[in-house]
PDB file of N, CA and C in Angstrom:
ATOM      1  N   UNK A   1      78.590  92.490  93.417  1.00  0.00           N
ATOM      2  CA  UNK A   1      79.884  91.957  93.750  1.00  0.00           C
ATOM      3  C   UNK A   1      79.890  91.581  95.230  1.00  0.00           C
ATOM      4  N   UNK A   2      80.206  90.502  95.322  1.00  0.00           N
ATOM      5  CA  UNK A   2      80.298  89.961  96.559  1.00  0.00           C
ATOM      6  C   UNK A   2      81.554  90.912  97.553  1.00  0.00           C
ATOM      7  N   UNK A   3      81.777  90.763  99.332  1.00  0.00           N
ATOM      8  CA  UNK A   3      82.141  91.118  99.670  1.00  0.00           C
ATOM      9  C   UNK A   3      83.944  90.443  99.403  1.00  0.00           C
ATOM     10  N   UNK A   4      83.807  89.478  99.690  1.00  0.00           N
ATOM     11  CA  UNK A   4      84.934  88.442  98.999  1.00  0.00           C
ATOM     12  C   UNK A   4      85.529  88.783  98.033  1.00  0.00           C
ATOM     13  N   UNK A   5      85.014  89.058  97.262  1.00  0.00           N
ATOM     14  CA  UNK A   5      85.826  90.114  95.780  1.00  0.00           C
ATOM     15  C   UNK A   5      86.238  91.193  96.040  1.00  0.00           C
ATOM     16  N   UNK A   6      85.491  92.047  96.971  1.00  0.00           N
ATOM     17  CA  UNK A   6      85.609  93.401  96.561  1.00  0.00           C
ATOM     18  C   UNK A   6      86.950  93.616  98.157  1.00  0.00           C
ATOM     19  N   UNK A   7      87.255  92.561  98.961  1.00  0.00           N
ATOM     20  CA  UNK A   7      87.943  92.086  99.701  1.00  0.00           C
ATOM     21  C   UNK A   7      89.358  92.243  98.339  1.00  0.00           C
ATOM     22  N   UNK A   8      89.220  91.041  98.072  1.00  0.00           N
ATOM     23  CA  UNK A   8      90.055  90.853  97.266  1.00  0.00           C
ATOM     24  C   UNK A   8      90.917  92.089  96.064  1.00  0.00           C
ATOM     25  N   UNK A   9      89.673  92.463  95.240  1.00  0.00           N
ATOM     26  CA  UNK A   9      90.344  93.622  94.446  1.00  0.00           C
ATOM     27  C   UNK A   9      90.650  94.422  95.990  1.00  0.00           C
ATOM     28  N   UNK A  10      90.525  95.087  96.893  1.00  0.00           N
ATOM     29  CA  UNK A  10      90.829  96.105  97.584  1.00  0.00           C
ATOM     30  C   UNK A  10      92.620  95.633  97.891  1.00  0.00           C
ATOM     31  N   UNK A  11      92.578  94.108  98.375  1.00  0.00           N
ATOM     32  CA  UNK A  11      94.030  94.041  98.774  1.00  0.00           C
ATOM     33  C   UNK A  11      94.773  94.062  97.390  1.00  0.00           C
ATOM     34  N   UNK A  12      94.937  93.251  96.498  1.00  0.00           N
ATOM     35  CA  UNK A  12      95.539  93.308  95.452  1.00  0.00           C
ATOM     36  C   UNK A  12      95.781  94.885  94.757  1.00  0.00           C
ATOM     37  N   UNK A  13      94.432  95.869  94.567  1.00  0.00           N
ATOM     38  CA  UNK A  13      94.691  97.085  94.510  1.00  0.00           C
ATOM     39  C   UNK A  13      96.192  98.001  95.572  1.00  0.00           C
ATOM     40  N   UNK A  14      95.289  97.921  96.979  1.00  0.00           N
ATOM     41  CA  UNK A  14      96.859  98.225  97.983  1.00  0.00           C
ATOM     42  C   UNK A  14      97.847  97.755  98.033  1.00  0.00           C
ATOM     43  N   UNK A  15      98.164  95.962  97.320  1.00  0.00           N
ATOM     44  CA  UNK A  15      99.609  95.909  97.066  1.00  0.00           C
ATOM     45  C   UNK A  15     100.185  96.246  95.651  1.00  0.00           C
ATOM     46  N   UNK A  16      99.416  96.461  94.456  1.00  0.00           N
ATOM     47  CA  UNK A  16      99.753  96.883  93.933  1.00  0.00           C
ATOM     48  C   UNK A  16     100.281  98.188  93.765  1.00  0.00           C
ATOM     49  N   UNK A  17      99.449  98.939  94.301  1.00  0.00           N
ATOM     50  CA  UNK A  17      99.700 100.604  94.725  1.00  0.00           C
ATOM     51  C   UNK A  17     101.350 100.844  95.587  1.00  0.00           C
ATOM     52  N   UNK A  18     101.402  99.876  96.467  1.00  0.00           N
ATOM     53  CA  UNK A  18     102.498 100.080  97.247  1.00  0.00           C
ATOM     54  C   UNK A  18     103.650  99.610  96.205  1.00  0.00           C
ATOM     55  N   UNK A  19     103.406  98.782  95.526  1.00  0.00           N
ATOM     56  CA  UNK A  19     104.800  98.407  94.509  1.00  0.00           C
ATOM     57  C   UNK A  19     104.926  99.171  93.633  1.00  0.00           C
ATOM     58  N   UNK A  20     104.134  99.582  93.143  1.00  0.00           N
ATOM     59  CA  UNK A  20     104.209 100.945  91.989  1.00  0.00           C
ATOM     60  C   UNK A  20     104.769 102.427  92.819  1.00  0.00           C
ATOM     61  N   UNK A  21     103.993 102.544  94.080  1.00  0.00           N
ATOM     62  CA  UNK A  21     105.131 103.737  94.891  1.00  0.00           C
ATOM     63  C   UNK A  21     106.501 103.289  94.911  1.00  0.00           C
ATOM     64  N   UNK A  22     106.551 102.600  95.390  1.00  0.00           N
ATOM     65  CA  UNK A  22     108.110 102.229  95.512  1.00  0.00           C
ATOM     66  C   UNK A  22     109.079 101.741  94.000  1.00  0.00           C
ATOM     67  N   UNK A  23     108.556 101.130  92.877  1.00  0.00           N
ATOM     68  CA  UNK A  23     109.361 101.139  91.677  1.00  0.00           C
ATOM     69  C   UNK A  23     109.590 102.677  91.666  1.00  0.00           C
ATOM     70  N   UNK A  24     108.417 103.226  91.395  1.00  0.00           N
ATOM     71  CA  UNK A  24     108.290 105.063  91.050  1.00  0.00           C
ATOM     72  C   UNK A  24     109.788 105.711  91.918  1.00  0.00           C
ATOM     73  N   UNK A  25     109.592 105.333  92.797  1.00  0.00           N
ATOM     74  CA  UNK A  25     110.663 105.847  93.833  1.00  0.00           C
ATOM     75  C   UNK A  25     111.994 105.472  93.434  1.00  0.00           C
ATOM     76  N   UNK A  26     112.270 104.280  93.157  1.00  0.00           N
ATOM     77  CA  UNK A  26     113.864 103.967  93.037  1.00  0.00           C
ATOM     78  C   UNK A  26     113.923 104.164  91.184  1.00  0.00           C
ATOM     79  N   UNK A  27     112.367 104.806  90.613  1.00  0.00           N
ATOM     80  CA  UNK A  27     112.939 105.043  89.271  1.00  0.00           C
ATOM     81  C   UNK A  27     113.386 106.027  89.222  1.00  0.00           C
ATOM     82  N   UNK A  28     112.811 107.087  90.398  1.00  0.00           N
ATOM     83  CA  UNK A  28     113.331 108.556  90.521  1.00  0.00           C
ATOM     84  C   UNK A  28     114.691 108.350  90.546  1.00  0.00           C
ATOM     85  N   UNK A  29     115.161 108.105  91.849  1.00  0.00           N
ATOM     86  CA  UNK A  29     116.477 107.674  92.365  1.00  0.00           C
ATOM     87  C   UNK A  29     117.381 107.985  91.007  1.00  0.00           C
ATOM     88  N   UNK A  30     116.791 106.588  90.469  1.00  0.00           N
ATOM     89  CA  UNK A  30     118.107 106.396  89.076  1.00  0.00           C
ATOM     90  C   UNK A  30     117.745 107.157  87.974  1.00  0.00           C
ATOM     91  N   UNK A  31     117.175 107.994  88.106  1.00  0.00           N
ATOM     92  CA  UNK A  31     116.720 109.196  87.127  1.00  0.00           C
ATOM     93  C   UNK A  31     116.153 108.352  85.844  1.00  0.00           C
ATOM     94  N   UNK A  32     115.791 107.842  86.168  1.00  0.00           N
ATOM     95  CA  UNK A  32     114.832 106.943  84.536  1.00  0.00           C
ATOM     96  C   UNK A  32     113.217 107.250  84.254  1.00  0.00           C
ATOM     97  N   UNK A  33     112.751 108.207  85.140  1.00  0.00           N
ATOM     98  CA  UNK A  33     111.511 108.940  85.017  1.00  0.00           C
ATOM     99  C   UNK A  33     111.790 110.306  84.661  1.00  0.00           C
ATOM    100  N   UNK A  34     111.926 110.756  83.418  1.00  0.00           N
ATOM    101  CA  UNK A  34     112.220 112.110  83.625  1.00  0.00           C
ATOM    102  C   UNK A  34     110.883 113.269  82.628  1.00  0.00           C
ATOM    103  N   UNK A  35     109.865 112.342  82.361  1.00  0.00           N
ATOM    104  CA  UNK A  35     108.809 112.990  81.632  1.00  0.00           C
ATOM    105  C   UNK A  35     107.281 112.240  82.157  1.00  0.00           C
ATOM    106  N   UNK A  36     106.220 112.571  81.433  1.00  0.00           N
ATOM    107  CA  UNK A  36     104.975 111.749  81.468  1.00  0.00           C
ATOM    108  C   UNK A  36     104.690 111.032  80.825  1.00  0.00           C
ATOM    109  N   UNK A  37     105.810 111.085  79.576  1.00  0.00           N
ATOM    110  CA  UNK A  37     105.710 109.511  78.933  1.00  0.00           C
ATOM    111  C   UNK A  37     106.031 108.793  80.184  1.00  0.00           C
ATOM    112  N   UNK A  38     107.338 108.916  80.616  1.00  0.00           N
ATOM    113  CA  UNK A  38     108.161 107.538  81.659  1.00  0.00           C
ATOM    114  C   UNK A  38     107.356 106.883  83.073  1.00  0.00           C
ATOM    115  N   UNK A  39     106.597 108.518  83.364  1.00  0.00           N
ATOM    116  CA  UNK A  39     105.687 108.092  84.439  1.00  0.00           C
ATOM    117  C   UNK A  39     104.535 107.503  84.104  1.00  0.00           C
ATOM    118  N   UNK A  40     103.762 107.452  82.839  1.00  0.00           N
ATOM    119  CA  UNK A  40     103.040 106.671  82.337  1.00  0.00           C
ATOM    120  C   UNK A  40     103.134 105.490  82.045  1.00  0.00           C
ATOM    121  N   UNK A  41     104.138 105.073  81.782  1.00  0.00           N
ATOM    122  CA  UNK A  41     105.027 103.755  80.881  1.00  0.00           C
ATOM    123  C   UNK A  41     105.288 102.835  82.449  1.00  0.00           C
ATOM    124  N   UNK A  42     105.286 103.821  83.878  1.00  0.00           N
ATOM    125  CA  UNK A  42     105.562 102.887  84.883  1.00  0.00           C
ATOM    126  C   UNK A  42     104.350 102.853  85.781  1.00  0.00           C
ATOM    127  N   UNK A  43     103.621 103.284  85.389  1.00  0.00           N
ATOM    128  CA  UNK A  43     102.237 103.562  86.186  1.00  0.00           C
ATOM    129  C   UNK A  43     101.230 102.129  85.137  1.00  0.00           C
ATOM    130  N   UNK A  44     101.132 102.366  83.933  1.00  0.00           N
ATOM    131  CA  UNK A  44     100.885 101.301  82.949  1.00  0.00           C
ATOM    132  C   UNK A  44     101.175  99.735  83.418  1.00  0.00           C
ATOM    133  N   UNK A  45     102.864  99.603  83.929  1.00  0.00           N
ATOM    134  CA  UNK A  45     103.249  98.576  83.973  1.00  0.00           C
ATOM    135  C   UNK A  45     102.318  97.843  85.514  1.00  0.00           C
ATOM    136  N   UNK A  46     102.445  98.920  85.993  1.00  0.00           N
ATOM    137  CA  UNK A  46     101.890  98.462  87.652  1.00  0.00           C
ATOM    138  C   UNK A  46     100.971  98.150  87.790  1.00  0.00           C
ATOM    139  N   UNK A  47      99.970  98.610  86.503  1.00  0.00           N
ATOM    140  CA  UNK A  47      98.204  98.508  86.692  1.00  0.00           C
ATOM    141  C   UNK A  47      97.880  96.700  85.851  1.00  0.00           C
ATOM    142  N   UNK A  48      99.110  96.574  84.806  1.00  0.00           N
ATOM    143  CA  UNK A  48      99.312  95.303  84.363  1.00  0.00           C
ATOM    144  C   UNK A  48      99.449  94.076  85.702  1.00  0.00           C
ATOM    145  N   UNK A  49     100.276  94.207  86.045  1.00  0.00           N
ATOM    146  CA  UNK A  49     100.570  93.504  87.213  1.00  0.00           C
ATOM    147  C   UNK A  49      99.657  93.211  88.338  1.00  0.00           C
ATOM    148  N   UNK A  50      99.133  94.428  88.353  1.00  0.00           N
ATOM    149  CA  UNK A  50      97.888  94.052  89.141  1.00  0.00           C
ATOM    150  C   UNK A  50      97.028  93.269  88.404  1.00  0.00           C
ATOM    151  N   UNK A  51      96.436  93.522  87.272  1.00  0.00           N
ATOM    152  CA  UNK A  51      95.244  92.854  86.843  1.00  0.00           C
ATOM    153  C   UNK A  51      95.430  91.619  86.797  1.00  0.00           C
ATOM    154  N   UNK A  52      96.205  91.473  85.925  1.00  0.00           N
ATOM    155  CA  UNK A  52      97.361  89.992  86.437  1.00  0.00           C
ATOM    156  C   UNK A  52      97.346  88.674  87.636  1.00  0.00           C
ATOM    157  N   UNK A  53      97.992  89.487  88.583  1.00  0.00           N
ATOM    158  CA  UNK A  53      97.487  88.913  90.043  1.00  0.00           C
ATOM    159  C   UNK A  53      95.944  88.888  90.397  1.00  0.00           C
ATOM    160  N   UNK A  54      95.261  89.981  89.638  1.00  0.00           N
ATOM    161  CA  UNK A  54      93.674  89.320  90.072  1.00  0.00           C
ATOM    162  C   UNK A  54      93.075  88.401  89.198  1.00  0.00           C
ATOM    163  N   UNK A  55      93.557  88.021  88.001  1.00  0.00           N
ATOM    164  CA  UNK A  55      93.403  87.520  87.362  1.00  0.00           C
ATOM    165  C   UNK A  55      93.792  85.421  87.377  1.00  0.00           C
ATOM    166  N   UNK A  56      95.146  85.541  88.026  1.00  0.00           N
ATOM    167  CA  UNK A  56      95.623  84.544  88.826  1.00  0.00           C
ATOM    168  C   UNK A  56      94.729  84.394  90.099  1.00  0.00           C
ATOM    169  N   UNK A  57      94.314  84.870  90.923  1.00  0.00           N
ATOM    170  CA  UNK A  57      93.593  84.775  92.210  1.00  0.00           C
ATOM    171  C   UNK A  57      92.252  84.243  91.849  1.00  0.00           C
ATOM    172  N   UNK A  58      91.612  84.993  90.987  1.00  0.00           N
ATOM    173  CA  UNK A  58      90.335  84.611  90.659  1.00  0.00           C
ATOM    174  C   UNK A  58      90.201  83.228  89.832  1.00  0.00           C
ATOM    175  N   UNK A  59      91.309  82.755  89.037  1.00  0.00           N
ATOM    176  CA  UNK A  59      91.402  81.376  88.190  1.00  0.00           C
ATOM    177  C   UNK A  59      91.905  80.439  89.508  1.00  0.00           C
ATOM    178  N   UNK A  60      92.793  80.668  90.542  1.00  0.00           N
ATOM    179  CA  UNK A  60      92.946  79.663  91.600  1.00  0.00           C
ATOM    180  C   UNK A  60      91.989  80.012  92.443  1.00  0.00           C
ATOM    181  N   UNK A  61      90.921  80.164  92.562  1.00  0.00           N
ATOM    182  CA  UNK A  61      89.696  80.272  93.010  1.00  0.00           C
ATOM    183  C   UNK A  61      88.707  79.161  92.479  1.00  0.00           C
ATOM    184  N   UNK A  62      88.730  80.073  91.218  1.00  0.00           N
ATOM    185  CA  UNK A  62      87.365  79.075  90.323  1.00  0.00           C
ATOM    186  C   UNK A  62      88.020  78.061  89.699  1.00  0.00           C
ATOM    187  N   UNK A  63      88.905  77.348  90.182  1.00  0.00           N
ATOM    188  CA  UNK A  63      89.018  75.790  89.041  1.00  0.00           C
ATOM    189  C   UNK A  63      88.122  75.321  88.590  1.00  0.00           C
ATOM    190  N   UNK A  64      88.341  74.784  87.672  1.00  0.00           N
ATOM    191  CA  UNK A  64      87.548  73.682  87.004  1.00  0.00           C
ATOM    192  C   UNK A  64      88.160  72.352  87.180  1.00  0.00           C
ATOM    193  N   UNK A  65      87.240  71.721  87.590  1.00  0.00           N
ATOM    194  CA  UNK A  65      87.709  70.010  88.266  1.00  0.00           C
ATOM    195  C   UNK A  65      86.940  69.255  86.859  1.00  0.00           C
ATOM    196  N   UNK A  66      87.513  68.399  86.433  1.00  0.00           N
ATOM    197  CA  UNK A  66      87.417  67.394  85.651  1.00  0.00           C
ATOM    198  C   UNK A  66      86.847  66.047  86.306  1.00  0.00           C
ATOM    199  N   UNK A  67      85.496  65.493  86.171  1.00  0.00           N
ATOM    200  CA  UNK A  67      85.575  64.460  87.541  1.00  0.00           C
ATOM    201  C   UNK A  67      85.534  63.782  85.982  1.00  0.00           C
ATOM    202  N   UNK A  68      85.399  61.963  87.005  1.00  0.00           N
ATOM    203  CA  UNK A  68      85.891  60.533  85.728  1.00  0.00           C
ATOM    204  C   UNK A  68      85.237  60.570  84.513  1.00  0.00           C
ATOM    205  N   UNK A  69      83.680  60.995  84.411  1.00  0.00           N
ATOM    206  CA  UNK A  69      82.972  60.927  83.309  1.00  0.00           C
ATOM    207  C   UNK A  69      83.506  61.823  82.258  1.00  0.00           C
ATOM    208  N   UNK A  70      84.032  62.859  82.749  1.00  0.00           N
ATOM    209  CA  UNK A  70      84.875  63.911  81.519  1.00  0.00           C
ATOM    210  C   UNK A  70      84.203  65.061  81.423  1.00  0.00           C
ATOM    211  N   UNK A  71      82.880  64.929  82.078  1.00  0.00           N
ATOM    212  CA  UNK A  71      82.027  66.470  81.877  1.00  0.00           C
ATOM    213  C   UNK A  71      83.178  67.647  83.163  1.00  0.00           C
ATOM    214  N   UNK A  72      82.271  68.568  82.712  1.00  0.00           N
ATOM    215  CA  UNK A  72      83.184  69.733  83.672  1.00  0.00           C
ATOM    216  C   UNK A  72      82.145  70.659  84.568  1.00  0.00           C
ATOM    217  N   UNK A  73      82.611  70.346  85.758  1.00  0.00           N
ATOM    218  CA  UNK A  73      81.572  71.540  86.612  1.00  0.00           C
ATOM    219  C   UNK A  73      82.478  72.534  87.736  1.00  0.00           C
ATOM    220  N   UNK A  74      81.740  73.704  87.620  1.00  0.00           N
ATOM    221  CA  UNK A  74      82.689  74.037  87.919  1.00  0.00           C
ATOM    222  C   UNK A  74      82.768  74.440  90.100  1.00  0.00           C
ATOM    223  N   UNK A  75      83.542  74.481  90.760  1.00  0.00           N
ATOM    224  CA  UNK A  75      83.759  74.480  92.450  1.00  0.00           C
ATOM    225  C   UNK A  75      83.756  75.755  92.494  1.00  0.00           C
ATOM    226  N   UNK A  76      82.465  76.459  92.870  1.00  0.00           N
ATOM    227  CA  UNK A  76      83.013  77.870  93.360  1.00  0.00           C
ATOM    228  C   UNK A  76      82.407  78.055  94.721  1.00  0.00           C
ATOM    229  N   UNK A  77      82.026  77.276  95.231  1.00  0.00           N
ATOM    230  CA  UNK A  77      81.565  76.699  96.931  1.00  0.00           C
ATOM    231  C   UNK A  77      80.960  78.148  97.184  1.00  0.00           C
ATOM    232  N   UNK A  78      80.028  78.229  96.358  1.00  0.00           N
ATOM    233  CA  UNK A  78      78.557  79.309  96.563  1.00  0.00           C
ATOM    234  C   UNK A  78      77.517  78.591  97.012  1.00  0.00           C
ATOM    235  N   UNK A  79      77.354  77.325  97.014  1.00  0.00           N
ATOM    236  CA  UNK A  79      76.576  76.292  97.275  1.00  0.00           C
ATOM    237  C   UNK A  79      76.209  75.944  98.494  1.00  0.00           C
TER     238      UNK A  79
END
């Protein structure tokens, strides 16, 4: 894994982490965590979201460009 990736998962990991502290927090607040189902069910959602966003990052990364002939190659400027 390149450093660039592992760049990448690291930030997306720490903002994900920080949004999942803080939902966790204002779920406390409003008392809507009150077992390990609920803390699971919001810990679940956060790890979605992340993969998500790396998942988006890494596809606006690697496009695929269509040039006139119609074949497909793909730009990942490793080159």
């Amino acid at each position: 894994m390149e450093n660039k990736e592992l760049s990448l998962i690291e930030q997306i990991a720490k903002e994900g982490a920080i949004q999942t502290v803080q939902a966790l927090g204002s779920a406390q607040q409003m008392g809507m965590v009150a077992s390990q189902e609920d803390l699971t069910r919001l810990i679940q959602s956060g790890m979605e979201v992340v993969i998500e966003e790396y998942i988006q990052r890494i596809e606006n990364q690697s496009k695929i460009i269509l040039n006139e002939a119609g074949s497909i190659r793909k730009d990942n400027n490793s080159n």
